[in-house]
N, C-alpha and C. Protein backbone atom coordinates (compact mmCIF):
# COMPACT_ATOMS: atom_id res chain seq x y z
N UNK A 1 5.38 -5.67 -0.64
CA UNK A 1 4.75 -5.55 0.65
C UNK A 1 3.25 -5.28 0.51
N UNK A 2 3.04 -4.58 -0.50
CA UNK A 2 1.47 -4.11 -0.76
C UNK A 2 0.76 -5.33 -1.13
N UNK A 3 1.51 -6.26 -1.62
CA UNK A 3 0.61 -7.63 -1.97
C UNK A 3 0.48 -8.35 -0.39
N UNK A 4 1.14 -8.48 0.11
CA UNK A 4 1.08 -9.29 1.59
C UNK A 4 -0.45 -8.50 2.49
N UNK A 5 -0.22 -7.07 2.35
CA UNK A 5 -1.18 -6.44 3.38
C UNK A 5 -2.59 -6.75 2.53
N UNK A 6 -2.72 -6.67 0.96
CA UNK A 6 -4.07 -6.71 0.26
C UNK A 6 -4.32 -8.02 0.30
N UNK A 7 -3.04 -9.29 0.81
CA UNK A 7 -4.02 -10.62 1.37
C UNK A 7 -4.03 -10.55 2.46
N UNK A 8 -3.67 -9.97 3.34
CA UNK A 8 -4.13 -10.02 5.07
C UNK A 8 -5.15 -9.19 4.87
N UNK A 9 -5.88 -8.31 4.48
CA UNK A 9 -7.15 -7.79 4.51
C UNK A 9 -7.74 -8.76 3.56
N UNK A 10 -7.80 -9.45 3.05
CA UNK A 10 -8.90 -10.39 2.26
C UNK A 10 -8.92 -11.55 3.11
N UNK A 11 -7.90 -12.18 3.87
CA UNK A 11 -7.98 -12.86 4.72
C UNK A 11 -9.02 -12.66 5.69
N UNK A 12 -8.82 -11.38 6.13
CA UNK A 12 -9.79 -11.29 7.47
C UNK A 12 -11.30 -11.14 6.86
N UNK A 13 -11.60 -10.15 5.57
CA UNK A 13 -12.84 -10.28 4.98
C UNK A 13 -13.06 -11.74 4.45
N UNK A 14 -12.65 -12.76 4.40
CA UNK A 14 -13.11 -13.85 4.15
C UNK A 14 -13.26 -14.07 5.71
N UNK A 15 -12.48 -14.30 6.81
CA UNK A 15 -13.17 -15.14 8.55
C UNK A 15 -14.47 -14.39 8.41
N UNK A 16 -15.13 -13.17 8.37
CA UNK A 16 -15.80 -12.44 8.38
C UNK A 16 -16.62 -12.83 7.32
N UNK A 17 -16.97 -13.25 6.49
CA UNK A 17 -17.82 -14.01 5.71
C UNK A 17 -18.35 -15.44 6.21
N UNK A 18 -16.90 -16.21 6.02
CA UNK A 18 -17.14 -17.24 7.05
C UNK A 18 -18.27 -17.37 8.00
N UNK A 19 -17.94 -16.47 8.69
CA UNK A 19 -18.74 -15.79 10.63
C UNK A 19 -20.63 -15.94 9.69
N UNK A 20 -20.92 -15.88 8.73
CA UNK A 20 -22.09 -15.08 8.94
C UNK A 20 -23.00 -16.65 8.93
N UNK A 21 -24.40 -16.24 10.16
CA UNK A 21 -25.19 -16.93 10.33
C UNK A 21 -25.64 -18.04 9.42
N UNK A 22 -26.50 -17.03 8.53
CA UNK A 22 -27.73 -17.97 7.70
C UNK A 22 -28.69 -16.78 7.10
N UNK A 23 -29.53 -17.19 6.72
CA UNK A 23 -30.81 -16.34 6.23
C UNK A 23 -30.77 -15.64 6.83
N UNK A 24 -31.47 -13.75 6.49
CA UNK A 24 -31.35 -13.07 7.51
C UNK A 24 -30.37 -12.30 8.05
N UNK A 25 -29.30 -12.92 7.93
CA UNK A 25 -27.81 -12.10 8.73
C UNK A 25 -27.41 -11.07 7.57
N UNK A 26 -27.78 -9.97 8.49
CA UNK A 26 -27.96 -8.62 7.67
C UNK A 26 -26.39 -8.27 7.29
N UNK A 27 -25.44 -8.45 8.12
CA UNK A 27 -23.81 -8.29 7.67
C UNK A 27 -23.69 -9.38 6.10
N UNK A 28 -24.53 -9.84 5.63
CA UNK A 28 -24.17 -10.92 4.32
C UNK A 28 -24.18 -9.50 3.78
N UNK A 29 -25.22 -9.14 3.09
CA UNK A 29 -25.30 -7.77 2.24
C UNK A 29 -24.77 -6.84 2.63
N UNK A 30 -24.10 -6.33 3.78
CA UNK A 30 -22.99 -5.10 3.91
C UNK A 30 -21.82 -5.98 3.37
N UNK A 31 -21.86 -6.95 3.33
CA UNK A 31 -20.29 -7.89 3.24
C UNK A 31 -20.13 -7.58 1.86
N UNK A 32 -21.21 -8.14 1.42
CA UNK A 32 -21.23 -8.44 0.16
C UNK A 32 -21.66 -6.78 -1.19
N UNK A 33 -21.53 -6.01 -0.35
CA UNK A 33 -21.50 -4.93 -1.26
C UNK A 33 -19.99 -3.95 -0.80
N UNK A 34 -19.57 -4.62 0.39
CA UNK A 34 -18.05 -4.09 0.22
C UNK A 34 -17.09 -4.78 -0.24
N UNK A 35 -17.74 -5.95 -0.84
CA UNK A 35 -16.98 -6.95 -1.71
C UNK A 35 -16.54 -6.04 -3.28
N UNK A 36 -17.20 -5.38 -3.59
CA UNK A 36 -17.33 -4.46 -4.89
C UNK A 36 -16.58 -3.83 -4.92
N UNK A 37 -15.96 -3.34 -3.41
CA UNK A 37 -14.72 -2.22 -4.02
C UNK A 37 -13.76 -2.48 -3.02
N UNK A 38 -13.30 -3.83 -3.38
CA UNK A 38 -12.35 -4.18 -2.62
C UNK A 38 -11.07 -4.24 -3.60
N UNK A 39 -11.43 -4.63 -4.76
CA UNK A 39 -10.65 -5.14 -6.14
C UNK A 39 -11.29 -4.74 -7.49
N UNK A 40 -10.43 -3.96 -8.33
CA UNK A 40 -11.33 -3.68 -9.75
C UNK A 40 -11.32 -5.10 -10.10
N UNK A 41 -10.90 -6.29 -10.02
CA UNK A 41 -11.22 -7.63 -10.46
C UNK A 41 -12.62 -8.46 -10.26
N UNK A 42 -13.10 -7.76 -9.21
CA UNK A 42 -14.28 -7.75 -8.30
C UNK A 42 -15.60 -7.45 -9.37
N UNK A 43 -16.26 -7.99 -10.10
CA UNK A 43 -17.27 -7.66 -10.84
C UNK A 43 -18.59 -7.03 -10.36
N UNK A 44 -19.30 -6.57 -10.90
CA UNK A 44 -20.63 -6.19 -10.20
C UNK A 44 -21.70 -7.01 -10.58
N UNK A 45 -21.31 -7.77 -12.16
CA UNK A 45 -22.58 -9.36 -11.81
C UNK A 45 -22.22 -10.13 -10.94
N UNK A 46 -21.17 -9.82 -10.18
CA UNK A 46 -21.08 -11.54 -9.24
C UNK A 46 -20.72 -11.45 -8.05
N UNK A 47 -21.10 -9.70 -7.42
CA UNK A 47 -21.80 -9.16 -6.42
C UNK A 47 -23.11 -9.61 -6.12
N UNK A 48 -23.81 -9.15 -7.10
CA UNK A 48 -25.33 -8.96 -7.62
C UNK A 48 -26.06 -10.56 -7.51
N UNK A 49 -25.12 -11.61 -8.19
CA UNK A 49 -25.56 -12.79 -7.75
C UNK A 49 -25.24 -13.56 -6.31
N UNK A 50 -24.72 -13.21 -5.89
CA UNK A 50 -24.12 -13.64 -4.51
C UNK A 50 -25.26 -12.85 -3.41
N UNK A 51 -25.70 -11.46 -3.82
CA UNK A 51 -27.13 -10.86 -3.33
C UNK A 51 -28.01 -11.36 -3.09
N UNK A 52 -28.21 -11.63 -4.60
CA UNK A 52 -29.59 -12.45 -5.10
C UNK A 52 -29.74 -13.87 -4.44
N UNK A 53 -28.23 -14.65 -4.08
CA UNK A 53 -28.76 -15.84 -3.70
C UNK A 53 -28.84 -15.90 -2.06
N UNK A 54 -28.23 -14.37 -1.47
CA UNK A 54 -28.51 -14.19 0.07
C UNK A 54 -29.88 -14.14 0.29
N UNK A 55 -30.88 -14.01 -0.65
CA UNK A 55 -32.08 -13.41 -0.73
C UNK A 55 -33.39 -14.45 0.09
N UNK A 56 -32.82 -15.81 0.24
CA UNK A 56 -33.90 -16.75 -0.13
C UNK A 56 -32.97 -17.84 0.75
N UNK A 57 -33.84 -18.47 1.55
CA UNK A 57 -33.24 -19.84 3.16
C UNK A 57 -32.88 -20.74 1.71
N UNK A 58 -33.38 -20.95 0.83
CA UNK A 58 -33.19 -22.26 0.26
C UNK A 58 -31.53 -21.78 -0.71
N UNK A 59 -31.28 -20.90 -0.98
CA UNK A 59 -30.13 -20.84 -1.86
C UNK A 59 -29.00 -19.32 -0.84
N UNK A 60 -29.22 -19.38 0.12
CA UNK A 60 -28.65 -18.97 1.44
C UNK A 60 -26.62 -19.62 1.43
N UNK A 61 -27.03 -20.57 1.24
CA UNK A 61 -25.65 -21.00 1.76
C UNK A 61 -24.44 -21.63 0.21
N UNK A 62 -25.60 -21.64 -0.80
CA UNK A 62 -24.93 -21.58 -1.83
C UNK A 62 -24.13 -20.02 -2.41
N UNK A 63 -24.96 -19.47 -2.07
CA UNK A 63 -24.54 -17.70 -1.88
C UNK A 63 -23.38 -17.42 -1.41
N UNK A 64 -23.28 -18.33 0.00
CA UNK A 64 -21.91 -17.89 0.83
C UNK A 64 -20.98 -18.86 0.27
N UNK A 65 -20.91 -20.01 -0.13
CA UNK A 65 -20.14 -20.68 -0.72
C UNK A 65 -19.28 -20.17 -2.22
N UNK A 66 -20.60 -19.50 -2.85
CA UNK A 66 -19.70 -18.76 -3.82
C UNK A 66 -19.08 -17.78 -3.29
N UNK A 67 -19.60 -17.19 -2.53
CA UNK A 67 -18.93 -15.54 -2.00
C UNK A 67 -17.22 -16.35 -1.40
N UNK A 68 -17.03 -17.24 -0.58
CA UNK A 68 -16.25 -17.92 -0.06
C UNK A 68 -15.36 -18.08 -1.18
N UNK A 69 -15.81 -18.45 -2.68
CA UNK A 69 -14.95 -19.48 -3.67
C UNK A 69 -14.58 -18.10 -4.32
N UNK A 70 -15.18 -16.86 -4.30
CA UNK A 70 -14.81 -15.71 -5.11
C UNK A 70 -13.50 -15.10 -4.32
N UNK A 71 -13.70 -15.20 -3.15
CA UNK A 71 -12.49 -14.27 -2.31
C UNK A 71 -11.42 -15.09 -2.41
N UNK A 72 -11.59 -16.41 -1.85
CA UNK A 72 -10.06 -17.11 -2.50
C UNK A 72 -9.91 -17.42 -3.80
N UNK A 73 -10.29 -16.68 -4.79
CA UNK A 73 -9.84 -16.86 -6.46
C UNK A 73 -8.85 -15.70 -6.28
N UNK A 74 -9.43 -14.71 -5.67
CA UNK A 74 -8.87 -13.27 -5.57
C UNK A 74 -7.53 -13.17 -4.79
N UNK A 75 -7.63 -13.91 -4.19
CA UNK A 75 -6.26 -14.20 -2.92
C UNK A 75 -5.08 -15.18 -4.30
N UNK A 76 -5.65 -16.21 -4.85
CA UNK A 76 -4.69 -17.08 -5.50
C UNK A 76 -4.35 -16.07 -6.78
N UNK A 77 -5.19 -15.21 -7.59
CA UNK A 77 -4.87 -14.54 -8.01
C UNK A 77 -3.70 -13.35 -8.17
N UNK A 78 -3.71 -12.71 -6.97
CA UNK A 78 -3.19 -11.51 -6.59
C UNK A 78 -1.49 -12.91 -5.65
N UNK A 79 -1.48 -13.92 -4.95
CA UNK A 79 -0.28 -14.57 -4.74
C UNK A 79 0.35 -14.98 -6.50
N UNK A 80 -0.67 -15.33 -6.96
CA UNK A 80 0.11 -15.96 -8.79
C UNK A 80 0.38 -14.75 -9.44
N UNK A 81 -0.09 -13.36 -9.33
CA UNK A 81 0.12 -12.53 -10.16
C UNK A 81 1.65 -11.80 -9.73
């Protein structure tokens, strides 16, 4: 049962990623630093780069795309494990 509820909360923190604007949208970096202690699987370089690429309009949406491709590794992960 504890696996079902830790993907319905990653579920909803991914729509909630999803949701975010663009450049600027200050919820990317709260998102993305409660991404860190969501899962000890959860690294802190690939927090840190997903930061770094919120940082800047031109690499903005590559940022969220990884942040997007990190939470469902974590979801297929935690269903395969």
């Amino acid at each position: 049962m504890e696996t079902l509820n830790k993907v319905q909360m990653l579920n909803t923190f991914l729509a909630k990623v999803k949701q975010l604007r663009g450049f600027g949208d200050m919820n990317s970096y709260f998102l993305a630093s409660q991404f860190k202690g969501i899962d000890e699987k959860v690294k802190e370089n690939q927090v840190n780069e997903i930061i770094s690429e919120f940082s800047s309009p031109e690499t903005f949406n590559e940022g969220k795309t990884h942040f997007i491709d990190g939470i469902n590794a974590l979801i297929d992960d935690i269903l395969h494990n």
